[in-house]
N, C-alpha and C. Protein backbone atom coordinates (compact mmCIF):
# COMPACT_ATOMS: atom_id res chain seq x y z
N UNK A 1 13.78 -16.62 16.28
CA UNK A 1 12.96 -15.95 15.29
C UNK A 1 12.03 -14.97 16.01
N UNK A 2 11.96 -14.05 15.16
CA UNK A 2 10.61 -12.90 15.80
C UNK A 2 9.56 -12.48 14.86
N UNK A 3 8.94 -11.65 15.27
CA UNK A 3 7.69 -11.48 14.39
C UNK A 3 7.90 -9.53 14.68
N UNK A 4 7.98 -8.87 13.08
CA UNK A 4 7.68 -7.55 12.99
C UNK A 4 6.79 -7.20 12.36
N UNK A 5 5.99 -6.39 12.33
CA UNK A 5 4.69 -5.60 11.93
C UNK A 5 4.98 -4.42 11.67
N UNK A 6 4.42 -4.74 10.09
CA UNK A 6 4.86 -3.40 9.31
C UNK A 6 3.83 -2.60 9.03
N UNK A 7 3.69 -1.35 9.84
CA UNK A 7 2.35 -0.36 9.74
C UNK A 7 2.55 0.37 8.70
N UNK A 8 1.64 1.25 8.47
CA UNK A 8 1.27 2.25 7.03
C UNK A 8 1.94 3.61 7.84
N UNK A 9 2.74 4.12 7.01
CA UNK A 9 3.31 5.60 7.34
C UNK A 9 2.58 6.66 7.03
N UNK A 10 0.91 6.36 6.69
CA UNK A 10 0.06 7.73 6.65
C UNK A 10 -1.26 6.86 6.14
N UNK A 11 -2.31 7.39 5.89
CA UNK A 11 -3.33 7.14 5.77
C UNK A 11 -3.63 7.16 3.92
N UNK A 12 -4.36 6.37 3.78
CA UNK A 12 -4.75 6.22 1.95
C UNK A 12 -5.43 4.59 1.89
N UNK A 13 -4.92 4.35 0.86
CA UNK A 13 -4.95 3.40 0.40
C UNK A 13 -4.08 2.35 0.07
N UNK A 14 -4.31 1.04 -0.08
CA UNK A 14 -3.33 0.05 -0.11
C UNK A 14 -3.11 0.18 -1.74
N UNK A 15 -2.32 0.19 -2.46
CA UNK A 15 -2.32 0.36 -4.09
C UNK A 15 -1.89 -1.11 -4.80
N UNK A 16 -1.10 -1.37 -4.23
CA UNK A 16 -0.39 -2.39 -4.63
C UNK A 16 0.33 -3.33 -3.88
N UNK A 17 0.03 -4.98 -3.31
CA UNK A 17 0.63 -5.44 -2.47
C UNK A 17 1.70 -6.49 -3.37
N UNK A 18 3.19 -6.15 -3.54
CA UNK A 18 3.82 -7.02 -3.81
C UNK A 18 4.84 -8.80 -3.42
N UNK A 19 4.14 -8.81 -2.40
CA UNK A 19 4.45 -10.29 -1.85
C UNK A 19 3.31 -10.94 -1.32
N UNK A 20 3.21 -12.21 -1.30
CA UNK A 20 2.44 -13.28 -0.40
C UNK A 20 2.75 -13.68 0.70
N UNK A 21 2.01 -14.79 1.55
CA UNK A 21 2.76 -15.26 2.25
C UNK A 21 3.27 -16.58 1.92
N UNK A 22 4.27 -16.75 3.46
CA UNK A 22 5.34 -17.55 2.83
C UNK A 22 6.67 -16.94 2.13
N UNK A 23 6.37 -16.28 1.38
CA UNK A 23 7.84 -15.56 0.53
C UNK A 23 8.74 -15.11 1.20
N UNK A 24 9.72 -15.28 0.82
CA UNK A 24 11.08 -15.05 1.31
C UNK A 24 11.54 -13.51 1.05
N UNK A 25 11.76 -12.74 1.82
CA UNK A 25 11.99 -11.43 1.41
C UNK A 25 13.87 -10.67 1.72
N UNK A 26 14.38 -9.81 1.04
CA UNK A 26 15.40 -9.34 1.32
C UNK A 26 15.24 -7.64 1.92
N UNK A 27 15.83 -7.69 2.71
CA UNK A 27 15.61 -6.05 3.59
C UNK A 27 16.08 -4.95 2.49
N UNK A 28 14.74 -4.31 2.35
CA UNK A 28 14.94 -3.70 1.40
C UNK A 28 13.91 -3.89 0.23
N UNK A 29 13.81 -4.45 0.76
CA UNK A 29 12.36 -5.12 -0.62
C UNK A 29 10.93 -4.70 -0.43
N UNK A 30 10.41 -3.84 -1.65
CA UNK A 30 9.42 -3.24 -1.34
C UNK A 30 8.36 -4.44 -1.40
N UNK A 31 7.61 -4.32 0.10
CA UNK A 31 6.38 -5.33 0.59
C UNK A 31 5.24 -4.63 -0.04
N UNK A 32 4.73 -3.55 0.06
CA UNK A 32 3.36 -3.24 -0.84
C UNK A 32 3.86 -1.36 -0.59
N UNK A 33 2.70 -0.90 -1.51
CA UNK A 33 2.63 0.43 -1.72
C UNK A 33 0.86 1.24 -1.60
N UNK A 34 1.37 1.59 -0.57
CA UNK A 34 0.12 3.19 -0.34
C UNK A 34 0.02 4.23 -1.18
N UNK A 35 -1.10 4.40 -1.60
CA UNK A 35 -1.36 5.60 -2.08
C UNK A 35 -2.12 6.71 -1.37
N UNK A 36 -1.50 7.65 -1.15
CA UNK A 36 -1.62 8.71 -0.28
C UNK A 36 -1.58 10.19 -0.63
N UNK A 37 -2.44 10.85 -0.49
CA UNK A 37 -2.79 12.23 -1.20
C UNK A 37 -1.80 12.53 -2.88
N UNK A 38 -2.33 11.22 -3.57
CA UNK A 38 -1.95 10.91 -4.78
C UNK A 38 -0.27 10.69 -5.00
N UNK A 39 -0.25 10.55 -3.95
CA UNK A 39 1.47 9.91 -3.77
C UNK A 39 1.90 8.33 -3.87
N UNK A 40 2.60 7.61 -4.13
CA UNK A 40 3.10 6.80 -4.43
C UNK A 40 3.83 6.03 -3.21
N UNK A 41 3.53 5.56 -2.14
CA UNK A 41 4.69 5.11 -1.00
C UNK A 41 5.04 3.88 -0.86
N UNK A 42 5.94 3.55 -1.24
CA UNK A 42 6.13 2.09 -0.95
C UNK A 42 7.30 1.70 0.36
N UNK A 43 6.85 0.55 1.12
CA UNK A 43 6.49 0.09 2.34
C UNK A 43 8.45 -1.21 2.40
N UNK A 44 8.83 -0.82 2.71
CA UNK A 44 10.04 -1.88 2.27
C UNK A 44 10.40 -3.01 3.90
N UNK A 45 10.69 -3.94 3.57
CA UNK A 45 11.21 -5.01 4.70
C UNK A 45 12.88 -3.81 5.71
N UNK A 46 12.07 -4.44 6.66
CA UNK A 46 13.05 -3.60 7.34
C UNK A 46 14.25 -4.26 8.27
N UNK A 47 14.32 -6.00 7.23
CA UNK A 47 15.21 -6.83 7.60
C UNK A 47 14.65 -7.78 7.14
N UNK A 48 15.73 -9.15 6.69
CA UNK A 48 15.67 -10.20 5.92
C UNK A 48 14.79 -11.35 6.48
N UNK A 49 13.85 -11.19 5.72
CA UNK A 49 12.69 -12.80 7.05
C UNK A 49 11.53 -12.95 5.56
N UNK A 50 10.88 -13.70 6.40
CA UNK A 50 9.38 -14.37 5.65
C UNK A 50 8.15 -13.70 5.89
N UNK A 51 7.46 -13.81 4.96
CA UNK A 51 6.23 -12.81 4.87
C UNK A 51 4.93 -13.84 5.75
N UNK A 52 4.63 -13.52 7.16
CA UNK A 52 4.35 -14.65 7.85
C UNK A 52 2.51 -14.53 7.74
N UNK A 53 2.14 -13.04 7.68
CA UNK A 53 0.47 -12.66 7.09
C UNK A 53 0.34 -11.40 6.66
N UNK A 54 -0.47 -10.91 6.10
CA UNK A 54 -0.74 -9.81 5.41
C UNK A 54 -2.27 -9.50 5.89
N UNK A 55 -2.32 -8.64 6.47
CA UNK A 55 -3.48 -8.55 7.05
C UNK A 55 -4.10 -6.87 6.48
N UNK A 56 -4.18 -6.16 4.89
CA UNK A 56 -4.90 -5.95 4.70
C UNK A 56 -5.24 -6.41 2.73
N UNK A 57 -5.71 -5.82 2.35
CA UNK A 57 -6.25 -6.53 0.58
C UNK A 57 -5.59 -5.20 -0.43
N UNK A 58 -6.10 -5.19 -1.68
CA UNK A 58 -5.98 -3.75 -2.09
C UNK A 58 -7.13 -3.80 -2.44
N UNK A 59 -6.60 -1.96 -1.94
CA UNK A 59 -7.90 -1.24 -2.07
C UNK A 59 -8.31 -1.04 -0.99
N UNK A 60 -8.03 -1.39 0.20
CA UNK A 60 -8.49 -1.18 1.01
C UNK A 60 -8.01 0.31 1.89
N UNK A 61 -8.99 0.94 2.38
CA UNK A 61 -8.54 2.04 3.24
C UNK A 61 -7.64 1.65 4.18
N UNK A 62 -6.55 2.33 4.45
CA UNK A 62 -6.10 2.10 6.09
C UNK A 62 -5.94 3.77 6.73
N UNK A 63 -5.22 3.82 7.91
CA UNK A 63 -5.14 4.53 8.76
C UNK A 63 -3.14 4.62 9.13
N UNK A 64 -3.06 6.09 9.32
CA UNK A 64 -1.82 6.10 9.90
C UNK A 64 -1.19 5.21 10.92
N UNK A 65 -0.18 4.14 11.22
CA UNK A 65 0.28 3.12 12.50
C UNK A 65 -0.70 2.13 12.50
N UNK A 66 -1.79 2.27 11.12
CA UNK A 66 -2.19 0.22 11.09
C UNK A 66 -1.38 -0.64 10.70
N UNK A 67 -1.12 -1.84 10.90
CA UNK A 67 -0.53 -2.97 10.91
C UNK A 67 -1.02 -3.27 9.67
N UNK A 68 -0.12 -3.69 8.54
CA UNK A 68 -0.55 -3.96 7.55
C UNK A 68 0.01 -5.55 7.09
N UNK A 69 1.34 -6.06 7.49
CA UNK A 69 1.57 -7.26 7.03
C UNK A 69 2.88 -7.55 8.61
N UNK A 70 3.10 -8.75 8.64
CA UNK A 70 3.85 -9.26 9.64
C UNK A 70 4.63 -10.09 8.76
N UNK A 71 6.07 -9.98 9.33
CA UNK A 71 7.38 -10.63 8.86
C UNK A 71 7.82 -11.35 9.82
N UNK A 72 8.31 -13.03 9.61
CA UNK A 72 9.71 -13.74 10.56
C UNK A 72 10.49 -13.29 10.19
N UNK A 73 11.69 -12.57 10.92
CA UNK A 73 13.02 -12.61 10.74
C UNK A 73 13.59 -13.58 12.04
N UNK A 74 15.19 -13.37 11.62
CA UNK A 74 15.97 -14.60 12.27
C UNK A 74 16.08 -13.25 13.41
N UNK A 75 16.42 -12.29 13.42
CA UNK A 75 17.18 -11.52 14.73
C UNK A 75 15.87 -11.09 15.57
């Protein structure tokens, strides 16, 4: 098992976080969505694992390449 960290692809806001932890996710599955110079971005698993922490809230500001949630996958 490994651990991936899924950063923000630009700076905004967190809009919407759609998983917890614990949850089981499929690659491909949108994990939460940024809002970004009134854009819409959503953040997808970038392989099949567990949602192991989420390390920001909504609403919260982030920054371009912050770490926003960490996944187990098997590979």
């Amino acid at each position: 098992m490994s651990e991936v960290s899924i950063t923000s692809e630009a700076s905004g806001s967190v809009w919407k976080i759609e998983v917890t932890p614990g949850q089981q996710v499929a690659e491909g599955e949108t994990l939460l969505v940024i809002e970004s110079m009134k854009m819409e971005l959503p953040l997808a698993a970038p392989a099949t694992g567990t949602v192991a922490r989420i390390l920001v809230s909504e609403g919260e500001m982030v920054e371009e390449e912050q770490p926003l949630l960490v996944l187990t996958t098997q590979s």
